[in-house]
N, C-alpha and C. Protein backbone atom coordinates (compact mmCIF):
# COMPACT_ATOMS: atom_id res chain seq x y z
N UNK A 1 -43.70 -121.68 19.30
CA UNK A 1 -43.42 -120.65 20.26
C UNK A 1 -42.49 -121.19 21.35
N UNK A 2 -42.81 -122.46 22.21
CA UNK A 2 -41.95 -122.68 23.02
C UNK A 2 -40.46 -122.86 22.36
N UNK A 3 -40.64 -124.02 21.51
CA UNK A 3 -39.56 -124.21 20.72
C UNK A 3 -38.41 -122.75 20.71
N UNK A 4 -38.52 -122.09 19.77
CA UNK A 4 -38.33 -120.28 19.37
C UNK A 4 -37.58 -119.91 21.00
N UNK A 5 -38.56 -120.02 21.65
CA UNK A 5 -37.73 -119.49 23.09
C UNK A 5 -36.99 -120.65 23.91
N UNK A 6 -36.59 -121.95 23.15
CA UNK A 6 -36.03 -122.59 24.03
C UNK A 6 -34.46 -122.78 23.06
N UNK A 7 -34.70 -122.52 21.87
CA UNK A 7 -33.21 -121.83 20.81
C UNK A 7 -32.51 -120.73 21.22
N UNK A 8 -34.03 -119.95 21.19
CA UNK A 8 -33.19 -118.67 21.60
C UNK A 8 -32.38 -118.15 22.76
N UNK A 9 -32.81 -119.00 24.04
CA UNK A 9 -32.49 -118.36 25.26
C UNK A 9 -31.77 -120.11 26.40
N UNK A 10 -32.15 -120.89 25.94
CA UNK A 10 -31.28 -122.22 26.22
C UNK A 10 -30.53 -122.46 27.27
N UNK A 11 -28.74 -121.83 25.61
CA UNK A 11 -27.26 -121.87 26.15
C UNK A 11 -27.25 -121.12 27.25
N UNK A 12 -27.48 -120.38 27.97
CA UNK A 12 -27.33 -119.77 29.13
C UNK A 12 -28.14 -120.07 30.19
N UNK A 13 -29.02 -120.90 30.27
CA UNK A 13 -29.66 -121.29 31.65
C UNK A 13 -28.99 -121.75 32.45
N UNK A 14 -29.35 -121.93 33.58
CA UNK A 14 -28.62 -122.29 35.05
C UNK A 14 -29.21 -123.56 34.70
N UNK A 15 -29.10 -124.38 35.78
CA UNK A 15 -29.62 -125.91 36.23
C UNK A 15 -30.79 -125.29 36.64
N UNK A 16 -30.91 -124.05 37.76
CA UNK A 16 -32.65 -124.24 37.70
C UNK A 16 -33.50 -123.50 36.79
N UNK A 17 -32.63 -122.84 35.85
CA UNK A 17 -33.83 -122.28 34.42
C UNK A 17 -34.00 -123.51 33.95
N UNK A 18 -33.37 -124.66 34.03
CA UNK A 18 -33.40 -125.83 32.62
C UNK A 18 -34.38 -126.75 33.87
N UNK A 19 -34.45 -126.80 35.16
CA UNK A 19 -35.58 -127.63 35.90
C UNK A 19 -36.76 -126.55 35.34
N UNK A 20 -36.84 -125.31 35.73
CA UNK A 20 -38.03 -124.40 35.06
C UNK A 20 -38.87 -124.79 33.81
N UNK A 21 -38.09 -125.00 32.94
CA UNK A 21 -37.99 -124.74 31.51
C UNK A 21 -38.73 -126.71 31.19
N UNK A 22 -38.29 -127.59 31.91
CA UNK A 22 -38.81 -129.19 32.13
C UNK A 22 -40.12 -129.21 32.29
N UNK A 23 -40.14 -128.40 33.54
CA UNK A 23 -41.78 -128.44 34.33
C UNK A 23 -42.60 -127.47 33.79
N UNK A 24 -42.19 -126.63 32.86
CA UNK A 24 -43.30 -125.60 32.33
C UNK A 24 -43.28 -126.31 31.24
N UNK A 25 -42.61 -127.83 30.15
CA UNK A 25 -43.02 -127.90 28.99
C UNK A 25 -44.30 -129.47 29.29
N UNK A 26 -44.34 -129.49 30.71
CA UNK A 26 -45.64 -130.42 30.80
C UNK A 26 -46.68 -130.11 31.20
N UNK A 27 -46.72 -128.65 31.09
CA UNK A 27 -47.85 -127.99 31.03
C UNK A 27 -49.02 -127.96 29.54
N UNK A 28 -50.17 -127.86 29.78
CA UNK A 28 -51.12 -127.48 28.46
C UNK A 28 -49.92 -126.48 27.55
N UNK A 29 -49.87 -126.72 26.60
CA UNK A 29 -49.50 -125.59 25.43
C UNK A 29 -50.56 -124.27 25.50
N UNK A 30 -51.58 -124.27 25.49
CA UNK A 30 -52.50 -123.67 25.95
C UNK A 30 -52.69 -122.40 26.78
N UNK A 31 -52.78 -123.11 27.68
CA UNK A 31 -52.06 -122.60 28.85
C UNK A 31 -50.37 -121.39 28.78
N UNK A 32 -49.98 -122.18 28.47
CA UNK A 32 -48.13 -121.70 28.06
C UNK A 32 -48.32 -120.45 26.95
N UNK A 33 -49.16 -120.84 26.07
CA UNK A 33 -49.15 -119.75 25.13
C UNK A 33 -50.33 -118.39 25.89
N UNK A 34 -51.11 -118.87 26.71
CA UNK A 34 -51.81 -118.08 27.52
C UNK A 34 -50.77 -116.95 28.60
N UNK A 35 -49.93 -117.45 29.02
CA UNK A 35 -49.09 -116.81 30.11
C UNK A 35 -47.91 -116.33 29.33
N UNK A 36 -47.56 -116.56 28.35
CA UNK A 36 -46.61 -116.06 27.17
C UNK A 36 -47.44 -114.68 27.04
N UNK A 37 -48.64 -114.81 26.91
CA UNK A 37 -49.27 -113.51 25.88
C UNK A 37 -49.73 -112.60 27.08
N UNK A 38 -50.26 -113.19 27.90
CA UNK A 38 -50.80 -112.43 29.10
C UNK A 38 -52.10 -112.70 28.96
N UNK A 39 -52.35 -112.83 28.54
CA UNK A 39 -53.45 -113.12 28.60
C UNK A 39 -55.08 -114.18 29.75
N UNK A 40 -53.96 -114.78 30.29
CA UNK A 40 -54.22 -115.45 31.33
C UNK A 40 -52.77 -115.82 32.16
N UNK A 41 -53.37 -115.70 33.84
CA UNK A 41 -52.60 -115.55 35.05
C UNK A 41 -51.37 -116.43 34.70
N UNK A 42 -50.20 -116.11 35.35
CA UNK A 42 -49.02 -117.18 35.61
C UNK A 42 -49.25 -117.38 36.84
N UNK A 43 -49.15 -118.16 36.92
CA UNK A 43 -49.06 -119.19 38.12
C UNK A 43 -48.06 -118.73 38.97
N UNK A 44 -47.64 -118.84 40.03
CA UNK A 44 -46.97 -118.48 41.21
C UNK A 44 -45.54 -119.22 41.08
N UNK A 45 -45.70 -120.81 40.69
CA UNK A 45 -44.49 -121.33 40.08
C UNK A 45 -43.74 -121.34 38.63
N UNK A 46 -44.35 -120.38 37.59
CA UNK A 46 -43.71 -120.29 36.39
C UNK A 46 -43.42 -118.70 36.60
N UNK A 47 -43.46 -117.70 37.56
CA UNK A 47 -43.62 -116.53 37.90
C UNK A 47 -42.22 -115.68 37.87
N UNK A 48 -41.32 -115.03 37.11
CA UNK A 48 -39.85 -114.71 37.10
C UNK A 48 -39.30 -114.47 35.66
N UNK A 49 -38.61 -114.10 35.80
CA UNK A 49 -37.06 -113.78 35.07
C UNK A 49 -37.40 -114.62 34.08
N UNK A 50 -37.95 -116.03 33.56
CA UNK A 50 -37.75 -116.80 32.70
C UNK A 50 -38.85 -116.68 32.52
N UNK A 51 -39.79 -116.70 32.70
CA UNK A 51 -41.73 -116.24 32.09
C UNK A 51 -41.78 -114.26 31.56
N UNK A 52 -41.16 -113.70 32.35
CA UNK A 52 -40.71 -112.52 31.50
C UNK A 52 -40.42 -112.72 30.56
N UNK A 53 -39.33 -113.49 30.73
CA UNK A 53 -38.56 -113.55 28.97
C UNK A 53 -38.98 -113.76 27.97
N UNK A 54 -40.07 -114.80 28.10
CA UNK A 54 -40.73 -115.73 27.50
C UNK A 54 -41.94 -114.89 26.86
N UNK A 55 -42.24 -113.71 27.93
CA UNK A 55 -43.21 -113.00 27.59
C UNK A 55 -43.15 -111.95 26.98
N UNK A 56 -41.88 -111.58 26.48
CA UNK A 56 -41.02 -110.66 25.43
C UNK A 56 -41.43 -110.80 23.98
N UNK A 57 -41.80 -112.19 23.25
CA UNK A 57 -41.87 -112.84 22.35
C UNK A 57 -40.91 -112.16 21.44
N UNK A 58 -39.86 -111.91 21.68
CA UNK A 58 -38.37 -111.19 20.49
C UNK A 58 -37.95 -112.63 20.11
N UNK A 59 -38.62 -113.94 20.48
CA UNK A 59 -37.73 -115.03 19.78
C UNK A 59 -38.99 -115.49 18.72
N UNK A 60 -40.05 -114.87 18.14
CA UNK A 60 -40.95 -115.69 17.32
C UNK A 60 -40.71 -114.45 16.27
N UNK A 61 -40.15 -115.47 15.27
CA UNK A 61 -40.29 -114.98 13.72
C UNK A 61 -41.54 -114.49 12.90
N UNK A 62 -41.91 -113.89 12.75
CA UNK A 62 -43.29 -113.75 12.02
C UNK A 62 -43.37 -113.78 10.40
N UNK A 63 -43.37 -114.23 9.73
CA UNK A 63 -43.18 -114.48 7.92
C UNK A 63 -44.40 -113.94 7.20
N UNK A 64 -44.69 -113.03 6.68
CA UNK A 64 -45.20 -112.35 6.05
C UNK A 64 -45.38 -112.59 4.68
């Protein structure tokens, strides 16, 4: 999942989507896939434009 959204949406980050994008991948996976789904709170510092996105899931393939 992170992976998926870090292909998909990358090439266009600023310098501070790609500091964002650093400090949210030393987070629990857990966690990450928790605030991806909604399922549990985002945090105040992963909170924006790039945790939206993230929370779109249009970058995970599903194979059937």
């Amino acid at each position: 999942m992170i992976g998926g959204y870090f292909d998909r949406y990358h090439a266009s980050w600023s310098e501070a989507e790609c500091v964002w994008f650093e400090a949210l991948i030393d987070e629990d996976d857990a966690d990450i896939m928790g605030w991806a789904l909604g399922s549990i709170a985002v945090p105040a510092r992963y909170a924006g434009d790039a945790m939206t996105a993230m929370q779109r899931l249009d970058y995970v393939q599903i194979i059937r």
